[in-house]
N, C-alpha and C. Protein backbone atom coordinates (compact mmCIF):
# COMPACT_ATOMS: atom_id res chain seq x y z
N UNK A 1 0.83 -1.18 0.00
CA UNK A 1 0.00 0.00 0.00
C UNK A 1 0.88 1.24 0.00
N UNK A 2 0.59 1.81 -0.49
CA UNK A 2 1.15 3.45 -0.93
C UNK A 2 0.43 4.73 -0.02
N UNK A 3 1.00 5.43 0.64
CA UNK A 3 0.43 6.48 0.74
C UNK A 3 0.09 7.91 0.35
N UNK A 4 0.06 7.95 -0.86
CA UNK A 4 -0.61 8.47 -1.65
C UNK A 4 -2.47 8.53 -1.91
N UNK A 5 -2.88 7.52 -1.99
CA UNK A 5 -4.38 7.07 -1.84
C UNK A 5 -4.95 7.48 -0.50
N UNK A 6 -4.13 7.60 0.21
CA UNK A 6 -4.93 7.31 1.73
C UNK A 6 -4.65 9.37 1.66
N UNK A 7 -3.65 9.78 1.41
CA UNK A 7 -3.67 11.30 1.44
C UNK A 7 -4.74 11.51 0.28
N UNK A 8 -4.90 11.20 -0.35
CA UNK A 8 -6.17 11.75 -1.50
C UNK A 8 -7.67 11.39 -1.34
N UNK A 9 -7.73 10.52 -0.17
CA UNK A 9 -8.93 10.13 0.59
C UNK A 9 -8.99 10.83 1.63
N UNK A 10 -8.02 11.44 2.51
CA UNK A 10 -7.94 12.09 3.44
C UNK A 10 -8.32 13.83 3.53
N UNK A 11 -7.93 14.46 1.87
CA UNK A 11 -7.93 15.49 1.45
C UNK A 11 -9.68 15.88 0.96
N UNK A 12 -9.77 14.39 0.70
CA UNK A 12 -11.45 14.37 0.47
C UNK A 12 -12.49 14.60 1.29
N UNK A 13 -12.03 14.13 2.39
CA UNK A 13 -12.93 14.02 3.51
C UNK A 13 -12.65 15.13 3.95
N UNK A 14 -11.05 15.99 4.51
CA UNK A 14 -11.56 17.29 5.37
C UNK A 14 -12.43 18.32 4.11
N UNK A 15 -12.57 18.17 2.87
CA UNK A 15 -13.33 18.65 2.21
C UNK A 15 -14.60 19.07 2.38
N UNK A 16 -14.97 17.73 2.15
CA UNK A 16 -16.40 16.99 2.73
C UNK A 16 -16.57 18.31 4.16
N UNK A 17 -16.03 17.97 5.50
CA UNK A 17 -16.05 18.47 6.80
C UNK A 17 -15.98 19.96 6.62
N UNK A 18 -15.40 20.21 5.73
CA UNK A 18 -15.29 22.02 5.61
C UNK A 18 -16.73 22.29 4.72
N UNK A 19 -16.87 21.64 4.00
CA UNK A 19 -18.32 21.91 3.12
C UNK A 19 -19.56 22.00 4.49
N UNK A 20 -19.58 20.90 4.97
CA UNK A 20 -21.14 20.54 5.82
C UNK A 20 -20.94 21.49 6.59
N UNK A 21 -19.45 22.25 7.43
CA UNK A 21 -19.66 22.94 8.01
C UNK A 21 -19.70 24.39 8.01
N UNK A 22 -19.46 24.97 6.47
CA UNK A 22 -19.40 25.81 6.11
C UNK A 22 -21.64 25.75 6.03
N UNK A 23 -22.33 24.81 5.56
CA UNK A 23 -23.94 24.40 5.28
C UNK A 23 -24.37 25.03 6.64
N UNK A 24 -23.89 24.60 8.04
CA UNK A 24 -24.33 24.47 9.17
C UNK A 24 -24.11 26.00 9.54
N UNK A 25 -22.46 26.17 9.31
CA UNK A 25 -22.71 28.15 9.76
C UNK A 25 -23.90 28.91 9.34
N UNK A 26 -23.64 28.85 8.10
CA UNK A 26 -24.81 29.74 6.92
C UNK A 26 -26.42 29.38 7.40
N UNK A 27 -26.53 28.10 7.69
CA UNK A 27 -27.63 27.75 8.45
C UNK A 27 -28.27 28.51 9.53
N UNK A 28 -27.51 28.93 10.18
CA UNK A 28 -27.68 29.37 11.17
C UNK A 28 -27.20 30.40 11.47
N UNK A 29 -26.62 30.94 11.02
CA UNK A 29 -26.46 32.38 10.24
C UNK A 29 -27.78 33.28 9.91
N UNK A 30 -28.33 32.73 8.99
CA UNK A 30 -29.80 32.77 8.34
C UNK A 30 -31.17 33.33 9.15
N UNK A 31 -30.96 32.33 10.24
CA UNK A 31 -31.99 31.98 11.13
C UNK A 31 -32.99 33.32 11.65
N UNK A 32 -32.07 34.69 11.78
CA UNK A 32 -32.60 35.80 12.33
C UNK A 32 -32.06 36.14 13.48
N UNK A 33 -31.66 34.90 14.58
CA UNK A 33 -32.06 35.41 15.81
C UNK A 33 -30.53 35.35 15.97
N UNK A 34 -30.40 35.73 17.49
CA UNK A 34 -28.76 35.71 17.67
C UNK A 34 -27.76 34.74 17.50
N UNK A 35 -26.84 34.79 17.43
CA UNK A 35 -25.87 33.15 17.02
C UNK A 35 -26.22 32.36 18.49
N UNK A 36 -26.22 31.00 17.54
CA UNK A 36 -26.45 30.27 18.93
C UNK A 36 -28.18 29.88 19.66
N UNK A 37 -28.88 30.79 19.08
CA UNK A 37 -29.81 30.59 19.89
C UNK A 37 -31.41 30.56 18.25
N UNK A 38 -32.12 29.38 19.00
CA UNK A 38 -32.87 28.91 17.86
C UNK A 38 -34.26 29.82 18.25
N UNK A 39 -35.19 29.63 17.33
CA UNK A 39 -36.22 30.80 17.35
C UNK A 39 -36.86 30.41 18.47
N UNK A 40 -37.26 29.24 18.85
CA UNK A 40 -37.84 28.29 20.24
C UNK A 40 -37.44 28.92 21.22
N UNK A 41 -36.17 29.37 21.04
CA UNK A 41 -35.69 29.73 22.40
C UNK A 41 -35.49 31.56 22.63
N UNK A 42 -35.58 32.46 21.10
CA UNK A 42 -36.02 34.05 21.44
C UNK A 42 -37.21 33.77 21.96
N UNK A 43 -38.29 32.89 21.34
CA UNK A 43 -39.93 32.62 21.95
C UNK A 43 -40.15 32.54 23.22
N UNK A 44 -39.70 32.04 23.43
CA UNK A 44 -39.62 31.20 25.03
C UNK A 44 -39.03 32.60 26.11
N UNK A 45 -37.71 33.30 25.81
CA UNK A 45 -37.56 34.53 26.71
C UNK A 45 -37.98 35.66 26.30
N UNK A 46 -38.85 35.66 25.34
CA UNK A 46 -40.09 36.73 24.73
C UNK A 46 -41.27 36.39 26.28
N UNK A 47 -41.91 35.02 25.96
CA UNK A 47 -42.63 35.20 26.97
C UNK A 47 -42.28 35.15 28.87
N UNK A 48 -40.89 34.93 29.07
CA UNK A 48 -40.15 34.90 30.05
C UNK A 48 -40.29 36.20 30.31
N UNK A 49 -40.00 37.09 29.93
CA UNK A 49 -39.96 38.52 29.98
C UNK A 49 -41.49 38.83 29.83
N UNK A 50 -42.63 39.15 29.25
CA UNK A 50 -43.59 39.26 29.40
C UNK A 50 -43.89 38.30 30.65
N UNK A 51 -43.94 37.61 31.06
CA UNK A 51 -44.97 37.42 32.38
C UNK A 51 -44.32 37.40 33.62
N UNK A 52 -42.64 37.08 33.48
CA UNK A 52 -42.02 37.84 34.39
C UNK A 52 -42.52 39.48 35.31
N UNK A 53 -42.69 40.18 34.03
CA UNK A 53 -43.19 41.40 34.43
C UNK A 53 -44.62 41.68 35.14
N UNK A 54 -45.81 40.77 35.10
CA UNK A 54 -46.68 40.90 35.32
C UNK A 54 -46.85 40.31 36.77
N UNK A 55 -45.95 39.21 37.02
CA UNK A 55 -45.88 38.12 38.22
C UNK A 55 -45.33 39.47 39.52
N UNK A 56 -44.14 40.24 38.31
CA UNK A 56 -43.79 41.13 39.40
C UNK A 56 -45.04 42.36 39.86
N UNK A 57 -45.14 42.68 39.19
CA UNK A 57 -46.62 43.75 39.32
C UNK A 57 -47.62 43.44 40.06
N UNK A 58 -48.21 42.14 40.00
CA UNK A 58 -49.24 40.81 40.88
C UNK A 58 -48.41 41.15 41.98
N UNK A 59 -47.42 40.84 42.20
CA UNK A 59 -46.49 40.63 43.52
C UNK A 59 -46.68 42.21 44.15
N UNK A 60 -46.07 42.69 43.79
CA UNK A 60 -46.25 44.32 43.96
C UNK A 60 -47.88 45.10 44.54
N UNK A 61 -48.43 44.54 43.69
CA UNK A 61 -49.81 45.18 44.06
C UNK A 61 -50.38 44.64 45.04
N UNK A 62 -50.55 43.33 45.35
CA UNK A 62 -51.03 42.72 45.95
C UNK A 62 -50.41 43.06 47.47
N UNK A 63 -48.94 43.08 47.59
CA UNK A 63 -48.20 43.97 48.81
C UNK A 63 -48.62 44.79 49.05
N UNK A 64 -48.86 45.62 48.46
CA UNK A 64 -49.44 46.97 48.72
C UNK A 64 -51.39 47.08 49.34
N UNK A 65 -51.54 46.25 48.13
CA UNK A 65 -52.77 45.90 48.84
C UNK A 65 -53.14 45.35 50.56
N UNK A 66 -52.39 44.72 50.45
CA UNK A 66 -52.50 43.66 52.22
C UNK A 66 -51.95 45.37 52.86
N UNK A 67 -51.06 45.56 53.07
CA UNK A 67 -50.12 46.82 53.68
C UNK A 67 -51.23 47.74 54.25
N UNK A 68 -52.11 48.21 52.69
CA UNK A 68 -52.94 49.21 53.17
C UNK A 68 -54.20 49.18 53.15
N UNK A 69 -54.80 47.64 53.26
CA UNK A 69 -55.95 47.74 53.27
C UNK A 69 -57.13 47.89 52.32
N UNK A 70 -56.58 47.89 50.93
CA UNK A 70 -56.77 48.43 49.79
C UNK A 70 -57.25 47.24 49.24
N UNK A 71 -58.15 46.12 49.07
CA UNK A 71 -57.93 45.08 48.67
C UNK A 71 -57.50 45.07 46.89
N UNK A 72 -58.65 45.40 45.79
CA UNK A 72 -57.83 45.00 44.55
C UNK A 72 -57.62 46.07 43.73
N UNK A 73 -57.39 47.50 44.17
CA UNK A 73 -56.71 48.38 43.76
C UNK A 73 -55.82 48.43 43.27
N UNK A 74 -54.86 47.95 44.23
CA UNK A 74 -53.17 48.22 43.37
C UNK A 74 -52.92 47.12 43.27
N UNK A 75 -53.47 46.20 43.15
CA UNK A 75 -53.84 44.41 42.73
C UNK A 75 -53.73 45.10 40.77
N UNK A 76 -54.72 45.58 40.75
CA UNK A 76 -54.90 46.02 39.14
C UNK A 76 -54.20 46.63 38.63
N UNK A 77 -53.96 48.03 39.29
CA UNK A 77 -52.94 48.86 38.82
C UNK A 77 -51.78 48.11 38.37
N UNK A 78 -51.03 47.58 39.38
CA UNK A 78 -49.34 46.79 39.51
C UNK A 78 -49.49 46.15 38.23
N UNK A 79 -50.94 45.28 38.02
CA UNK A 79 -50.97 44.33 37.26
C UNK A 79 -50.49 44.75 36.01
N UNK A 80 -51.44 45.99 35.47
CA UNK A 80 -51.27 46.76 34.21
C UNK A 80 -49.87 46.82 34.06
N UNK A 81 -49.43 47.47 34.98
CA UNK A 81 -48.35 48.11 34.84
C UNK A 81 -47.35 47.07 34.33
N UNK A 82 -47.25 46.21 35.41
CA UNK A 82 -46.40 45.05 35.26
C UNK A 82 -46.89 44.41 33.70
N UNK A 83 -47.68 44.16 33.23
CA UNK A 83 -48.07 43.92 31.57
C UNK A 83 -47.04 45.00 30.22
N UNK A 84 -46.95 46.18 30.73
CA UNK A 84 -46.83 47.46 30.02
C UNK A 84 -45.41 47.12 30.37
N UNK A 85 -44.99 46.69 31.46
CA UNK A 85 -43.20 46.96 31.46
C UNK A 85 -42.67 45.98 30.47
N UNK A 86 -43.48 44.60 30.67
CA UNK A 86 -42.93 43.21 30.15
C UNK A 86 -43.13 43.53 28.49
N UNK A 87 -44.26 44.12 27.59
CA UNK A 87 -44.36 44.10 26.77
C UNK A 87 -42.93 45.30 25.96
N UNK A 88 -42.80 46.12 27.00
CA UNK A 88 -41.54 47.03 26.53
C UNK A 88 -40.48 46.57 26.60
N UNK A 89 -40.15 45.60 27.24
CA UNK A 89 -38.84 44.41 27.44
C UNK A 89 -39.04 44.29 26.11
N UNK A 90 -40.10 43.24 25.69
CA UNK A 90 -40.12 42.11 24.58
C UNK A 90 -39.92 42.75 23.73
N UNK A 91 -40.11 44.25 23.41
CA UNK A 91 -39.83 44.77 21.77
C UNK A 91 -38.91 45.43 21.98
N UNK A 92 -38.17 46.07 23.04
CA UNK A 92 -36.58 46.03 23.15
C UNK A 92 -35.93 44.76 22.81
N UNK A 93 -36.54 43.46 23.06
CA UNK A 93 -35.49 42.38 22.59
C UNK A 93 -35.48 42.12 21.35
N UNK A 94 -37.11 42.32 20.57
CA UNK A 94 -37.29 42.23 19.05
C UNK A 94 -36.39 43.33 18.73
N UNK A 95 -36.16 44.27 19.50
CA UNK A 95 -35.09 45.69 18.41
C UNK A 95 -34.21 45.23 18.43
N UNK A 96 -33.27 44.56 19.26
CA UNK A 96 -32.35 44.34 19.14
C UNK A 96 -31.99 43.29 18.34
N UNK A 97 -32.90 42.40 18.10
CA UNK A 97 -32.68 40.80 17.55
C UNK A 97 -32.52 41.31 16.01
N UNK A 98 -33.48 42.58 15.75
CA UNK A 98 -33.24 42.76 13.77
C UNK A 98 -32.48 43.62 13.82
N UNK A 99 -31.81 44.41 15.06
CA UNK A 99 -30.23 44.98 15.02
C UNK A 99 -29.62 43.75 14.48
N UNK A 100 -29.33 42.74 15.04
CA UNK A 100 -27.96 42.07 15.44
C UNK A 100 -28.55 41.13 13.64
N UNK A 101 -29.86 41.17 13.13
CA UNK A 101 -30.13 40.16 12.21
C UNK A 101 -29.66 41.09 10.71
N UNK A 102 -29.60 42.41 11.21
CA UNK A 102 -29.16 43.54 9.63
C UNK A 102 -27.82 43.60 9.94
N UNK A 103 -27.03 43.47 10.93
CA UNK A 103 -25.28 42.89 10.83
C UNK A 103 -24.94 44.02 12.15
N UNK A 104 -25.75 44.80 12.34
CA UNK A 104 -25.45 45.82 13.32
C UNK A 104 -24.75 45.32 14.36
N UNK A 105 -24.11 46.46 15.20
CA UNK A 105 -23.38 45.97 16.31
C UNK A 105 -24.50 45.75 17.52
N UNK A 106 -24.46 45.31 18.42
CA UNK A 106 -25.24 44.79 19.57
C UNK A 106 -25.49 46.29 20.32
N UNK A 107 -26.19 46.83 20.93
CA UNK A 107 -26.94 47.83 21.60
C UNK A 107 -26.27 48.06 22.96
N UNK A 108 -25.48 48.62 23.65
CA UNK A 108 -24.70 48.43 25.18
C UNK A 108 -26.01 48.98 26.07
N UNK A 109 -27.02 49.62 25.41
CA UNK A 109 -28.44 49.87 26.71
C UNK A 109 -29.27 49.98 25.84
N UNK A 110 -30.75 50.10 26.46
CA UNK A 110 -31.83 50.03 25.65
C UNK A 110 -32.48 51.88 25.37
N UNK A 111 -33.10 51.94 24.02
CA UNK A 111 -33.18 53.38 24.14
C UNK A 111 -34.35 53.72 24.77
């Protein structure tokens, strides 16, 4: 046996490995969302952040409520509120996601 064949089989294959993985970057490249992270998972801390915010507001109001006697006053209020913060999260994260998806640099605060 010669080694020659086995280098021209060898040259083939990291070929091969640079092709599929050149398929897989661009793949995912593509995708929209940040490197690394699949649309399942912007979805998922889209609604992490929306009800995060509202749980806190529930939490909030409801404190306030017991405190002062108030029963579902600032039960509602907090609630709103806490809705209105979470939904301003989520489209700060959509701004940023078609920043980072048009090649832009990443945002260091939200405007």
């Amino acid at each position: 046996m010669t080694e020659e064949p086995d280098a021209a089989r060898l040259a083939a294959l990291e070929k091969r490995i640079a092709d599929a993985a050149a398929k897989v970057s661009a793949k995912r490249a593509g995708s929209g969302s940040r490197p690394g992270f699949s649309q399942g998972e912007v979805a998922w801390r889209m609604v992490v952040e929306l009800v995060s915010g509202m749980v806190l507001g529930l939490g909030l109001g409801y404190g306030l409520d017991v405190l002062l006697g108030t029963r579902p006053i600032f039960l509602i209020i907090f609630c709103l509120l806490g809705f209105a913060a979470g939904i301003r999260v989520m489209l700060g994260t959509a701004r940023d996601m078609e920043k980072m998806k048009a090649g832009d640099a990443p945002p260091t605060e939200r405007d």
